[in-house]
PDB file of N, CA and C in Angstrom:
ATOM      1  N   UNK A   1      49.353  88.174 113.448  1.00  0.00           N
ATOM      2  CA  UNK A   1      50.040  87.375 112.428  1.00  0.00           C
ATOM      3  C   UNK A   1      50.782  88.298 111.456  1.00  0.00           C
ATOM      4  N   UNK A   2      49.796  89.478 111.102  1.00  0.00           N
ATOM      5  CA  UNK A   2      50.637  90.220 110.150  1.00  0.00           C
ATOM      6  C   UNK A   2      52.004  91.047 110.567  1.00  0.00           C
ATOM      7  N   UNK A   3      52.223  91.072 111.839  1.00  0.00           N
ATOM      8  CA  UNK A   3      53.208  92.212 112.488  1.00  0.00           C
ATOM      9  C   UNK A   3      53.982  91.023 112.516  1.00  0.00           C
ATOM     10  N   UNK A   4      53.827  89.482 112.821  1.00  0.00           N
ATOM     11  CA  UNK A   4      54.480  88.451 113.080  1.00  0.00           C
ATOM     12  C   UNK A   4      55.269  88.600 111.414  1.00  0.00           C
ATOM     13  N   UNK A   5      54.816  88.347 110.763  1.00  0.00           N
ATOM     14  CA  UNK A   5      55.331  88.085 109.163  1.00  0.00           C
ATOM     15  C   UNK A   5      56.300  89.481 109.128  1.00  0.00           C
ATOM     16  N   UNK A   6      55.741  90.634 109.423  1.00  0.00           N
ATOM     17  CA  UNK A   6      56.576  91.919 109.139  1.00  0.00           C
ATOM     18  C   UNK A   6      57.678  91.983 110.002  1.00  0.00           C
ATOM     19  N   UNK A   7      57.985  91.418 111.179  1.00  0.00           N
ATOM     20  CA  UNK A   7      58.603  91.352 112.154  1.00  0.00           C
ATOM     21  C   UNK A   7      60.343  89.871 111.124  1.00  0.00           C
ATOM     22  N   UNK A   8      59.272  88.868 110.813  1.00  0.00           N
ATOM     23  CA  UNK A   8      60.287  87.926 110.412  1.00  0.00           C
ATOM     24  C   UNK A   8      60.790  88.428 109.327  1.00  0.00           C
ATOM     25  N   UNK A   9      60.237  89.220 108.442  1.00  0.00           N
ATOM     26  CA  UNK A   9      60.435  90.000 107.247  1.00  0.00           C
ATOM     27  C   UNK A   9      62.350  90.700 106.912  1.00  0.00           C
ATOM     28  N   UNK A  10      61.870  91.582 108.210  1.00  0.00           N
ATOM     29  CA  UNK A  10      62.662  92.553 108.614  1.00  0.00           C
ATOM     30  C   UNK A  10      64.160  92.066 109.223  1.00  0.00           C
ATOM     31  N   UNK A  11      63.463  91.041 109.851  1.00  0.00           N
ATOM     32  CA  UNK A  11      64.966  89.992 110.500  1.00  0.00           C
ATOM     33  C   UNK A  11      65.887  89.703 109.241  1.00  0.00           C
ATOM     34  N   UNK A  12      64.460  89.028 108.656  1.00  0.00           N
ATOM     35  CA  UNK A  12      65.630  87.957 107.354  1.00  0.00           C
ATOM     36  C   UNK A  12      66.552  89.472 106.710  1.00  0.00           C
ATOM     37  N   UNK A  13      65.404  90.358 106.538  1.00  0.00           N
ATOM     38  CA  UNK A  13      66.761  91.521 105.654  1.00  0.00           C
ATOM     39  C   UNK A  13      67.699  92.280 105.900  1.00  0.00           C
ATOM     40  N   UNK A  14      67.710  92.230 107.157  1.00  0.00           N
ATOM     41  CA  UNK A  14      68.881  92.704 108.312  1.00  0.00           C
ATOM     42  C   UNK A  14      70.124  91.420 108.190  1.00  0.00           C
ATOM     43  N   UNK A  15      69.391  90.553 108.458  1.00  0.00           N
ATOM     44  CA  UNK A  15      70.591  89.454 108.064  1.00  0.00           C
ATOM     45  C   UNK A  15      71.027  89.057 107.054  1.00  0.00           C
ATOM     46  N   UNK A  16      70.006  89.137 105.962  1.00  0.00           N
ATOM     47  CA  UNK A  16      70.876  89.534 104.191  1.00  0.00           C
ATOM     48  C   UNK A  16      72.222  90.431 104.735  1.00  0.00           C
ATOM     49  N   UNK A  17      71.720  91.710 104.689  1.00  0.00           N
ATOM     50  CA  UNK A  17      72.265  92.817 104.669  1.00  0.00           C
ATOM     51  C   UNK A  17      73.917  92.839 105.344  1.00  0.00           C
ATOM     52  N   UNK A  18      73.435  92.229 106.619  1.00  0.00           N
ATOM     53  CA  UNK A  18      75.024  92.109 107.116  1.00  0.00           C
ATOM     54  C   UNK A  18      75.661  90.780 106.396  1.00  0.00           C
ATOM     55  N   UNK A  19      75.156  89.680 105.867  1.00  0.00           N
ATOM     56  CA  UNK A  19      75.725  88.423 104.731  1.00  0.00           C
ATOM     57  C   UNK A  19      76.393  89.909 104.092  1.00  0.00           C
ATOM     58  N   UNK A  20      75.931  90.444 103.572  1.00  0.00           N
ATOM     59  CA  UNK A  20      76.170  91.034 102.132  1.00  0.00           C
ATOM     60  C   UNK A  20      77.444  92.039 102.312  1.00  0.00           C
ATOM     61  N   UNK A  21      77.447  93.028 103.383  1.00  0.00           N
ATOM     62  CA  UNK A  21      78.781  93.748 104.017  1.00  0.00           C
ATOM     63  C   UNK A  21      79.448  93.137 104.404  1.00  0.00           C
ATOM     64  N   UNK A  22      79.326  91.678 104.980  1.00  0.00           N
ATOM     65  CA  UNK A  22      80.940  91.002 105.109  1.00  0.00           C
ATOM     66  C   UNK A  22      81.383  90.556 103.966  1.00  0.00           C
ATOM     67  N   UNK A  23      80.543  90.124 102.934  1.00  0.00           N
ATOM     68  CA  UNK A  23      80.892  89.714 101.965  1.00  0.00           C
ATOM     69  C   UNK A  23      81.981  91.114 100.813  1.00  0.00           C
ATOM     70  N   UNK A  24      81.190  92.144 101.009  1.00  0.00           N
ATOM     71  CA  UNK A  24      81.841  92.846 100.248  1.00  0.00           C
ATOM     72  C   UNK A  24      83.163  93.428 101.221  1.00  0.00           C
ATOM     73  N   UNK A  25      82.916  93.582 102.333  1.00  0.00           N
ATOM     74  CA  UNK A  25      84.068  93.959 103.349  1.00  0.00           C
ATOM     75  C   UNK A  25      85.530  92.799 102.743  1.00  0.00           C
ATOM     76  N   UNK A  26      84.877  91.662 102.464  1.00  0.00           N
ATOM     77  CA  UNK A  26      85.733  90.404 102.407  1.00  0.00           C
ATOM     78  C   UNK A  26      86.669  90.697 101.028  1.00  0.00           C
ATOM     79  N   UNK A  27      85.494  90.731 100.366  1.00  0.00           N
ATOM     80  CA  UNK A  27      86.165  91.177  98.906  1.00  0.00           C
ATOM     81  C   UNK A  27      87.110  92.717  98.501  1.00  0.00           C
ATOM     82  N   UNK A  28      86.678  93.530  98.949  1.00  0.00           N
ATOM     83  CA  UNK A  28      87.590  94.608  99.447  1.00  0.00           C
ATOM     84  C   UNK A  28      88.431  94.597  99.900  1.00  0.00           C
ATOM     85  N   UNK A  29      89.012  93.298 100.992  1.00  0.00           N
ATOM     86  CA  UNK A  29      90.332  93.246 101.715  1.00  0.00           C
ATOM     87  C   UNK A  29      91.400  92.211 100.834  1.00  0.00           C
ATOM     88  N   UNK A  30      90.271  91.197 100.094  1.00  0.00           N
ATOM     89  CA  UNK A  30      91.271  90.544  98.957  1.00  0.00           C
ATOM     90  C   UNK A  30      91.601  91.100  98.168  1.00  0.00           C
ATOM     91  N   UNK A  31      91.217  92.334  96.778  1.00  0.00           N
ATOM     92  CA  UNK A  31      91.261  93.116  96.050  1.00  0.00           C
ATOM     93  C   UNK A  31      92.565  94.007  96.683  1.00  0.00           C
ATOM     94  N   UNK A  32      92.500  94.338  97.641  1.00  0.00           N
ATOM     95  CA  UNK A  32      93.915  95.204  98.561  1.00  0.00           C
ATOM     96  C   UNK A  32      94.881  94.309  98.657  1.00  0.00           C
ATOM     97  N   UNK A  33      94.767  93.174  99.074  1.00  0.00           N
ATOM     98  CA  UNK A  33      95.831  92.280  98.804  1.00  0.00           C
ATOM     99  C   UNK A  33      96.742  91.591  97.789  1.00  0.00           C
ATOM    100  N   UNK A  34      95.565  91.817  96.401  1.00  0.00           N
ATOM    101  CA  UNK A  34      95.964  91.179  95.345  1.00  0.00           C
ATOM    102  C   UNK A  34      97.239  92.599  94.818  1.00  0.00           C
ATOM    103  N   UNK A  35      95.975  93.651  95.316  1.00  0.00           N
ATOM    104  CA  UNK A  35      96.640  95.307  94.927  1.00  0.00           C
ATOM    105  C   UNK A  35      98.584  95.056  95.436  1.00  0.00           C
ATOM    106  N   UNK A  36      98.285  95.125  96.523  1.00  0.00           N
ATOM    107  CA  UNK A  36      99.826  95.345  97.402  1.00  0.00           C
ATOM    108  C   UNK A  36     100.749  94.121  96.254  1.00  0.00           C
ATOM    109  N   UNK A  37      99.981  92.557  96.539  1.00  0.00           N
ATOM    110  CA  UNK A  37     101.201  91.923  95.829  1.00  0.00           C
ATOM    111  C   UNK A  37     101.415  92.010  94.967  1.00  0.00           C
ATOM    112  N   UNK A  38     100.994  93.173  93.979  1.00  0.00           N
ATOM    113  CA  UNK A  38     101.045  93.464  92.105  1.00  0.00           C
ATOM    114  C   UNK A  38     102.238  94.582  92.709  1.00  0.00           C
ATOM    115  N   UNK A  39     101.487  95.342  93.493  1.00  0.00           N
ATOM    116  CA  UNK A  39     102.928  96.634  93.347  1.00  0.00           C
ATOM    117  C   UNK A  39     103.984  96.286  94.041  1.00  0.00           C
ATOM    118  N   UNK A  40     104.389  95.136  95.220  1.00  0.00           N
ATOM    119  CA  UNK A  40     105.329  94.397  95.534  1.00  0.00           C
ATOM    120  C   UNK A  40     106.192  93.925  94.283  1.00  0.00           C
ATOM    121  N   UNK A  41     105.621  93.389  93.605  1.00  0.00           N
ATOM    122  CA  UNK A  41     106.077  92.559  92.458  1.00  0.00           C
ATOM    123  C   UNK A  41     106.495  93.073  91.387  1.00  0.00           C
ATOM    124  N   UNK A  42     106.003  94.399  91.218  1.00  0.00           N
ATOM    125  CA  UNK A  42     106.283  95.669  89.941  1.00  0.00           C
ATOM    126  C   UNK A  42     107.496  96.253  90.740  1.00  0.00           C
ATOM    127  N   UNK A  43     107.556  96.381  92.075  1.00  0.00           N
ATOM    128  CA  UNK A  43     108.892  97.179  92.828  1.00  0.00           C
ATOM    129  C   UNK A  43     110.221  96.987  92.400  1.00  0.00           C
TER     130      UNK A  43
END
């Protein structure tokens, strides 16, 4: 039971973890975008 719990443990925070890098991957590629259309717009 206990390796069972440490086992589901480990899943759930692996799958946080990648939630959390697409999320910031996501936000990183909007932030570049907002970037480009400011210096588009300053050009």
């Amino acid at each position: 039971l206990h390796a069972f719990l440490c086992a589901k443990q480990s899943l759930a925070i692996r799958f946080y973890f990648r939630i959390q890098t697409a999320a910031i991957s996501r936000i990183i590629s909007l932030d570049f975008r907002i970037y480009m259309m400011l210096q588009a717009a300053m050009a």
